[in-house]
N, C-alpha and C. Protein backbone atom coordinates (compact mmCIF):
# COMPACT_ATOMS: atom_id res chain seq x y z
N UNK A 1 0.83 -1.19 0.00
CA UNK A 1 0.00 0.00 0.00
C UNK A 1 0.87 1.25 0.00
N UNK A 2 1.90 1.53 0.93
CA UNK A 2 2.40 2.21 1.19
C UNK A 2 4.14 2.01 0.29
N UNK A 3 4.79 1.25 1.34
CA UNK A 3 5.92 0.45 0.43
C UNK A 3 5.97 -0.97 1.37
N UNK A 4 7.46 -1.50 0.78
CA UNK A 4 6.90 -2.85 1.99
C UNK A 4 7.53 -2.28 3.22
N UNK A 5 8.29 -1.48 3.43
CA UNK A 5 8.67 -1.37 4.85
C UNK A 5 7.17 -0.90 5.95
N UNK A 6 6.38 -0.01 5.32
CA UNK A 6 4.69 0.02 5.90
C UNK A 6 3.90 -0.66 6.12
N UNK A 7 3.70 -2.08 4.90
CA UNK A 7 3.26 -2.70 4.42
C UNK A 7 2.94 -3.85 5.51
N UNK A 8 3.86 -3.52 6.70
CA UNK A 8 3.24 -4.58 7.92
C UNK A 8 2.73 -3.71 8.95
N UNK A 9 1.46 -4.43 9.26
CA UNK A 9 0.85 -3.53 9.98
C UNK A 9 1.12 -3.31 11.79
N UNK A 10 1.33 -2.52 12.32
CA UNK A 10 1.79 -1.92 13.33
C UNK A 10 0.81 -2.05 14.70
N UNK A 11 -0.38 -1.89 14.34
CA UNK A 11 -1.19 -1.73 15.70
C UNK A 11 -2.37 -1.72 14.85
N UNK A 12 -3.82 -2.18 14.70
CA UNK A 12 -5.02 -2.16 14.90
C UNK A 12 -6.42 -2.03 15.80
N UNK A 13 -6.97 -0.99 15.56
CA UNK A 13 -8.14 -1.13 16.04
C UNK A 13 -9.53 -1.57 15.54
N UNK A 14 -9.59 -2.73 15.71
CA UNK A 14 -10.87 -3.20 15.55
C UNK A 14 -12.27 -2.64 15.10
N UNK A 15 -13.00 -3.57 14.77
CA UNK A 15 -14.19 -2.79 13.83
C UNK A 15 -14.98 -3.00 15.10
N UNK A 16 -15.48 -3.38 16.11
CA UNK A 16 -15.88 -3.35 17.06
C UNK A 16 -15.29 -2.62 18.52
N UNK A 17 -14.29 -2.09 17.83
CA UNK A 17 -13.49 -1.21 18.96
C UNK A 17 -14.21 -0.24 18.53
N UNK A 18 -13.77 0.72 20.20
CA UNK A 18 -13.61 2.25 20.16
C UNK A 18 -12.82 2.63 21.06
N UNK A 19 -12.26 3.95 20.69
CA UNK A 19 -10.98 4.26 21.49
C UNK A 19 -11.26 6.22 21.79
N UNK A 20 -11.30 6.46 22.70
CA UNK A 20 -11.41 8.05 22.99
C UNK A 20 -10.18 8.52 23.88
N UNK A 21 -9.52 9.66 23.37
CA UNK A 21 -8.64 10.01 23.79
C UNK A 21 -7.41 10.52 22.63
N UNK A 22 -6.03 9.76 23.07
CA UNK A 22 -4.58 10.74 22.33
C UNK A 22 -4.22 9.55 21.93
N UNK A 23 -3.96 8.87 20.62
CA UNK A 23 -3.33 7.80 20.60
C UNK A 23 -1.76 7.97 19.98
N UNK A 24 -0.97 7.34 20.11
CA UNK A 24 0.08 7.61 19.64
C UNK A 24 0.91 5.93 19.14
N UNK A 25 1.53 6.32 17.65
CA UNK A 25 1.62 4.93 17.27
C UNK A 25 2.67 4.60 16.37
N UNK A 26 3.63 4.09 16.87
CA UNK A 26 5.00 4.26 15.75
C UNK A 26 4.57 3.08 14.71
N UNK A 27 4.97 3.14 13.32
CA UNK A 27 4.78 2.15 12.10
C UNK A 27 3.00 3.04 12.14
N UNK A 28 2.69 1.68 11.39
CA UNK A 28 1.45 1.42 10.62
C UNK A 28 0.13 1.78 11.71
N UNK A 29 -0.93 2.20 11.40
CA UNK A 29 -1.87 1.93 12.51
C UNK A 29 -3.26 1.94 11.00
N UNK A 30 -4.12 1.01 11.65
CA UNK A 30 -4.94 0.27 11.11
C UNK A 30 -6.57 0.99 11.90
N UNK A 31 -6.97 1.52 11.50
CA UNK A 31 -8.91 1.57 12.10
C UNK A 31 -9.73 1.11 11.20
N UNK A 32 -10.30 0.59 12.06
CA UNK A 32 -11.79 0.02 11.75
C UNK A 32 -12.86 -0.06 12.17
N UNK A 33 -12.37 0.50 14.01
CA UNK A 33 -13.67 0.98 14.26
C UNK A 33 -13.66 2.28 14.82
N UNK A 34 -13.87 2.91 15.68
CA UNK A 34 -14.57 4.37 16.21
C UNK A 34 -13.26 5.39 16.71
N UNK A 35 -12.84 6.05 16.44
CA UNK A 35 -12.20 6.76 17.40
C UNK A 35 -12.76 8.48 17.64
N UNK A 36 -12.49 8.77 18.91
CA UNK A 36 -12.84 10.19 19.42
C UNK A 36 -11.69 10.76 19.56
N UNK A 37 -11.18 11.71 19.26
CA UNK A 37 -9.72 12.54 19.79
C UNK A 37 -8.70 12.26 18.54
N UNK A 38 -8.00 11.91 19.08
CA UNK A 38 -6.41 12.51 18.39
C UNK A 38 -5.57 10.96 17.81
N UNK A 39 -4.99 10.77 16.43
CA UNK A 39 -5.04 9.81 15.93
C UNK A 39 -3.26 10.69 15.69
N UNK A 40 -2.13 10.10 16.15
CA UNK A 40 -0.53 10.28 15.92
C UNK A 40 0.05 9.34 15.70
N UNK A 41 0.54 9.11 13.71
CA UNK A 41 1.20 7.85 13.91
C UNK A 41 1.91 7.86 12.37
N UNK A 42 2.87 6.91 11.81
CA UNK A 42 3.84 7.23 10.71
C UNK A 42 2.52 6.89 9.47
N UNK A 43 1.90 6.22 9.62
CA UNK A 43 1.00 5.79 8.47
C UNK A 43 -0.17 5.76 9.23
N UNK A 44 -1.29 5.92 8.46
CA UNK A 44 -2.69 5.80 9.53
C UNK A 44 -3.28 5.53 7.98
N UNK A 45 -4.22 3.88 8.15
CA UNK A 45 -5.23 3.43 7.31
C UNK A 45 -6.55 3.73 7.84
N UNK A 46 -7.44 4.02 7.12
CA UNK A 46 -8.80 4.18 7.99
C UNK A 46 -9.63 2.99 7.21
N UNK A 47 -10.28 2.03 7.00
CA UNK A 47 -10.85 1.25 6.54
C UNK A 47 -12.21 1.74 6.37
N UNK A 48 -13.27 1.38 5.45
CA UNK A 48 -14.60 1.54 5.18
C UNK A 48 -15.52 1.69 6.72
N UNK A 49 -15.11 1.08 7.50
CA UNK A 49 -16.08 0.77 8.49
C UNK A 49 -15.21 2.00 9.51
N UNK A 50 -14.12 2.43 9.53
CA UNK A 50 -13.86 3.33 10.52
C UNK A 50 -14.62 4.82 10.61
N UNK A 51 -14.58 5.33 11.95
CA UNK A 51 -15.28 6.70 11.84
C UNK A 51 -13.85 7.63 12.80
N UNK A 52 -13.72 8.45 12.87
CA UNK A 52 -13.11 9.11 13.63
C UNK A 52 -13.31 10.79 13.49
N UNK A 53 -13.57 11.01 14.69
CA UNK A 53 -13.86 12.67 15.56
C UNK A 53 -12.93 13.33 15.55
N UNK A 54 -11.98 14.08 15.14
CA UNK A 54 -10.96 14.58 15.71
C UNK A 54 -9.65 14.54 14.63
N UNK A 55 -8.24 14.53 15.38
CA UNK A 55 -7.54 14.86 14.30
C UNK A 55 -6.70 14.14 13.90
N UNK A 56 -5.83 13.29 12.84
CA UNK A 56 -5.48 12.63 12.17
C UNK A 56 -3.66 13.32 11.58
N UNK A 57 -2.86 12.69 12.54
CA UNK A 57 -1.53 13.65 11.88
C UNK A 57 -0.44 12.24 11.57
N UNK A 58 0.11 11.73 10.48
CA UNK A 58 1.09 10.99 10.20
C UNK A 58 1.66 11.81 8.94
N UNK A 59 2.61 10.83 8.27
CA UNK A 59 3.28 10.84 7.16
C UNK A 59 2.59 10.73 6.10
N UNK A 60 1.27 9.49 6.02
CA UNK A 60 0.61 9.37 4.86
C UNK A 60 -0.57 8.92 5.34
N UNK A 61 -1.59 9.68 4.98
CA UNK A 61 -2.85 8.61 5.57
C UNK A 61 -3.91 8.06 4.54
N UNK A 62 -4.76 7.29 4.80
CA UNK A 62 -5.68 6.66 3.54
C UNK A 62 -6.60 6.63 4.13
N UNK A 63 -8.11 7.45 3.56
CA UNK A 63 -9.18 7.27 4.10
C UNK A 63 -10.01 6.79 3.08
N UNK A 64 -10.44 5.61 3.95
CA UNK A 64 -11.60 4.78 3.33
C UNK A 64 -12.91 5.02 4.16
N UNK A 65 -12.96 5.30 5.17
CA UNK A 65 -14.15 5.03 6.19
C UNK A 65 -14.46 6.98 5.90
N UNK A 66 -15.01 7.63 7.97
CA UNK A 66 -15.26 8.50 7.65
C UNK A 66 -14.43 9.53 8.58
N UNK A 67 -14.21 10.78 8.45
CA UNK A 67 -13.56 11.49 9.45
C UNK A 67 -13.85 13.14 9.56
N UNK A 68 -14.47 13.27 10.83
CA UNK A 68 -15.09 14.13 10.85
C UNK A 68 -13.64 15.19 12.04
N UNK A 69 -12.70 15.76 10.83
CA UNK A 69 -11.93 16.98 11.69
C UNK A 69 -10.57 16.90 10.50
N UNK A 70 -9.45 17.30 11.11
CA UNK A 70 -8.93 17.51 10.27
C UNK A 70 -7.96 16.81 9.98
N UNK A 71 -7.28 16.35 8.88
CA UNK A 71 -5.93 15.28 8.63
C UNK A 71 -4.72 16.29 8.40
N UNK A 72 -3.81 16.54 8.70
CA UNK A 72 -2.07 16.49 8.56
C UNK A 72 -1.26 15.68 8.34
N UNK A 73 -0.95 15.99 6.98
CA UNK A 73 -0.12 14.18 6.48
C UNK A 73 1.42 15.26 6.32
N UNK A 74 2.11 14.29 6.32
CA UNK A 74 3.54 15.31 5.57
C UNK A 74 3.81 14.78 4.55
N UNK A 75 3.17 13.62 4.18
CA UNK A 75 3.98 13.21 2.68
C UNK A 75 2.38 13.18 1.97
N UNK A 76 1.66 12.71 2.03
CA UNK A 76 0.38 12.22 1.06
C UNK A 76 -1.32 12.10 2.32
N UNK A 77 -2.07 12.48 1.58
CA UNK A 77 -3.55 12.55 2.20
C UNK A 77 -4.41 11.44 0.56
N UNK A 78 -4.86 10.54 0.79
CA UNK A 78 -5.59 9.72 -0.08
C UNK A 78 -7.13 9.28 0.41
N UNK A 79 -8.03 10.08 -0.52
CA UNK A 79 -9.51 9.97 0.08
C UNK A 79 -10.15 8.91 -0.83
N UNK A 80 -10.55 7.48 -0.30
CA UNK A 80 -10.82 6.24 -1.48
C UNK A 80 -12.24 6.80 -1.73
N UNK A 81 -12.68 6.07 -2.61
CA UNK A 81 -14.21 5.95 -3.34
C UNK A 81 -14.96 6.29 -2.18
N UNK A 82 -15.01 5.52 -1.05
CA UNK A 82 -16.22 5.48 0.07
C UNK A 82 -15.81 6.19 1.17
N UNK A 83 -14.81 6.61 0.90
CA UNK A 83 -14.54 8.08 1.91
C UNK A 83 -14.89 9.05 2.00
N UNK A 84 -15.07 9.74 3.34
CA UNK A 84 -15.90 11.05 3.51
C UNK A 84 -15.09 11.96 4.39
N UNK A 85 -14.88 13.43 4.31
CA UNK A 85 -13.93 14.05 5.24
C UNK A 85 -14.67 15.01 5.36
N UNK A 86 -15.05 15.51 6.68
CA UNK A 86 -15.53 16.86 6.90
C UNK A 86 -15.01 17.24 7.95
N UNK A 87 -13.61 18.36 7.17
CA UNK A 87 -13.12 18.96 7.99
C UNK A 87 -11.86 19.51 6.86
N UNK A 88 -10.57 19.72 7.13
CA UNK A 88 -9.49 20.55 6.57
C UNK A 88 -8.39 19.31 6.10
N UNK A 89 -7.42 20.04 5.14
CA UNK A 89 -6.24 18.63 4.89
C UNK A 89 -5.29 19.21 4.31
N UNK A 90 -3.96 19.37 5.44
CA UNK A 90 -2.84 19.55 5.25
C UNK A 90 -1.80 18.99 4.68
N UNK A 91 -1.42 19.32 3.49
CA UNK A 91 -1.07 17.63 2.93
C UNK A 91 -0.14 18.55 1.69
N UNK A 92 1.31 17.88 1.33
CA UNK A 92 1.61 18.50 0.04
C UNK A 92 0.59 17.84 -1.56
N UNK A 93 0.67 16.62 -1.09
CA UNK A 93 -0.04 16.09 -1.96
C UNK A 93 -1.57 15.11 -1.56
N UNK A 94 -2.63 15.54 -2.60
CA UNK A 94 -3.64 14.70 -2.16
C UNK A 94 -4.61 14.17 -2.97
N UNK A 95 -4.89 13.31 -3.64
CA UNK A 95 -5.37 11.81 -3.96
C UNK A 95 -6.88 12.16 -3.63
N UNK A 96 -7.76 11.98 -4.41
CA UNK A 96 -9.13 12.06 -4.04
C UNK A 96 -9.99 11.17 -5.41
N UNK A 97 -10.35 9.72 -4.64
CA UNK A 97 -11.21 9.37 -6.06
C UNK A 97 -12.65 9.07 -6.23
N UNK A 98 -12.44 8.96 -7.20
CA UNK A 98 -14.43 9.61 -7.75
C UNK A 98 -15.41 8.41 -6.93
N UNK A 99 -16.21 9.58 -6.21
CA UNK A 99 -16.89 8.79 -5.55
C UNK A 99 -16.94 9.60 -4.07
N UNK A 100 -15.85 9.65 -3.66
CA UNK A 100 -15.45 10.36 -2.67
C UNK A 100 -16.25 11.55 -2.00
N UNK A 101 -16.41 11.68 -1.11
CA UNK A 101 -17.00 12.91 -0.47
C UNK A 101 -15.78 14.14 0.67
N UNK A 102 -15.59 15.51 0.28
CA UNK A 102 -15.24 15.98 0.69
C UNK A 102 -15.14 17.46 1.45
N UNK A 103 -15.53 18.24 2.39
CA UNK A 103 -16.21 19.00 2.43
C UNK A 103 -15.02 20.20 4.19
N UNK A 104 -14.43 20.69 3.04
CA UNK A 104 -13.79 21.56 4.09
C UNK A 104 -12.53 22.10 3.14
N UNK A 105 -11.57 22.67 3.47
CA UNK A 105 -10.31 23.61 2.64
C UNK A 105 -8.98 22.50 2.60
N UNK A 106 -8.25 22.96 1.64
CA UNK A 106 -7.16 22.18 1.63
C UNK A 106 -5.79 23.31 1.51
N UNK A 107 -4.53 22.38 1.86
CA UNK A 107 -3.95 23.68 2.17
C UNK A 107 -2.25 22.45 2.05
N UNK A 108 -1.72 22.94 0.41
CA UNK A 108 -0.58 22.35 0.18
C UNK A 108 0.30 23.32 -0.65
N UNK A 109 1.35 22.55 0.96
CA UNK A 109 2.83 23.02 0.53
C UNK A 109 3.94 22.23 0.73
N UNK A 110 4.56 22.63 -0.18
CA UNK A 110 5.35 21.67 -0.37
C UNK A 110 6.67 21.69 0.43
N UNK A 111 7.55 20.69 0.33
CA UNK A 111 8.60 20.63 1.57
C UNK A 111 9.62 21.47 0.41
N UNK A 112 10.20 22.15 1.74
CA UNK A 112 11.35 22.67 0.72
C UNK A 112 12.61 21.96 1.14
N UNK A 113 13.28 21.42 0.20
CA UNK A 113 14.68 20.96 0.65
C UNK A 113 16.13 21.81 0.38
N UNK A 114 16.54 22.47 1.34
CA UNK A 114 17.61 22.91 0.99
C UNK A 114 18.81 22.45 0.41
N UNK A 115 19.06 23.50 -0.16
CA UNK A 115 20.31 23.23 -1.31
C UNK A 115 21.60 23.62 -0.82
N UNK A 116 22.50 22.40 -0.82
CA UNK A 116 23.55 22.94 -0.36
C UNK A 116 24.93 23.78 -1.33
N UNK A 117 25.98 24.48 -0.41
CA UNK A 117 26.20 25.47 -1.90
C UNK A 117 27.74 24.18 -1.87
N UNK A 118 28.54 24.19 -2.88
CA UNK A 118 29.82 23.40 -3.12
C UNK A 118 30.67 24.37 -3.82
N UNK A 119 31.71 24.21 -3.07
CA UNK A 119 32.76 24.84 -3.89
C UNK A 119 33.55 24.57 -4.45
């Protein structure tokens, strides 16, 4: 999905879970079911069946389910067919496919990498 070093998944929450609060999550993190609050982690999947309140900050995230606040990706924001976002998305780059529902501002910039000088 990601590459294979992502590609194993890190931590899941269940489609019958719910979780309220700050989560914090090194690698991969997987939802499927509910979260309230604050979602911190290198990759964040949201699956069809996930919902989440609140805010969403990794490297790359993929929304399939629904998310009601705002995402901060630093590398990529990807909204699938049956995804819904209502709220904002900080993202240099972002992926949105038909089908999709989206409903709030977007706001990309890009990383700047400095140049070093050689003499």
């Amino acid at each position: 999905m990601f590459s294979n070093e992502t590609d194993k998944l890190g931590s899941l929450l269940g489609m019958n879970s719910s979780f309220k609060g700050q989560l914090n999550v090194k690698g991969t993190l997987r939802v499927d079911g509910t979260v309230e609050g604050q979602l911190d982690a290198d990759y964040v999947i949201l699956s069809e069946t996930a919902e989440v309140k609140g805010e969403i900050k990794a490297k790359k995230i993929i929304i399939g389910g629904k998310i009601d606040g705002n995402a901060r990706a630093q590398e990529l924001v990807e909204i699938k067919s049956k995804g819904k976002v209502l709220g904002d998305i900080f993202t240099p780059k972002l992926t949105i496919i038909e089908g999709a529902e989206f409903n709030g501002k977007v706001e990309m910039k890009k990383v700047e990498v400095k140049k070093r000088k050689t003499k």
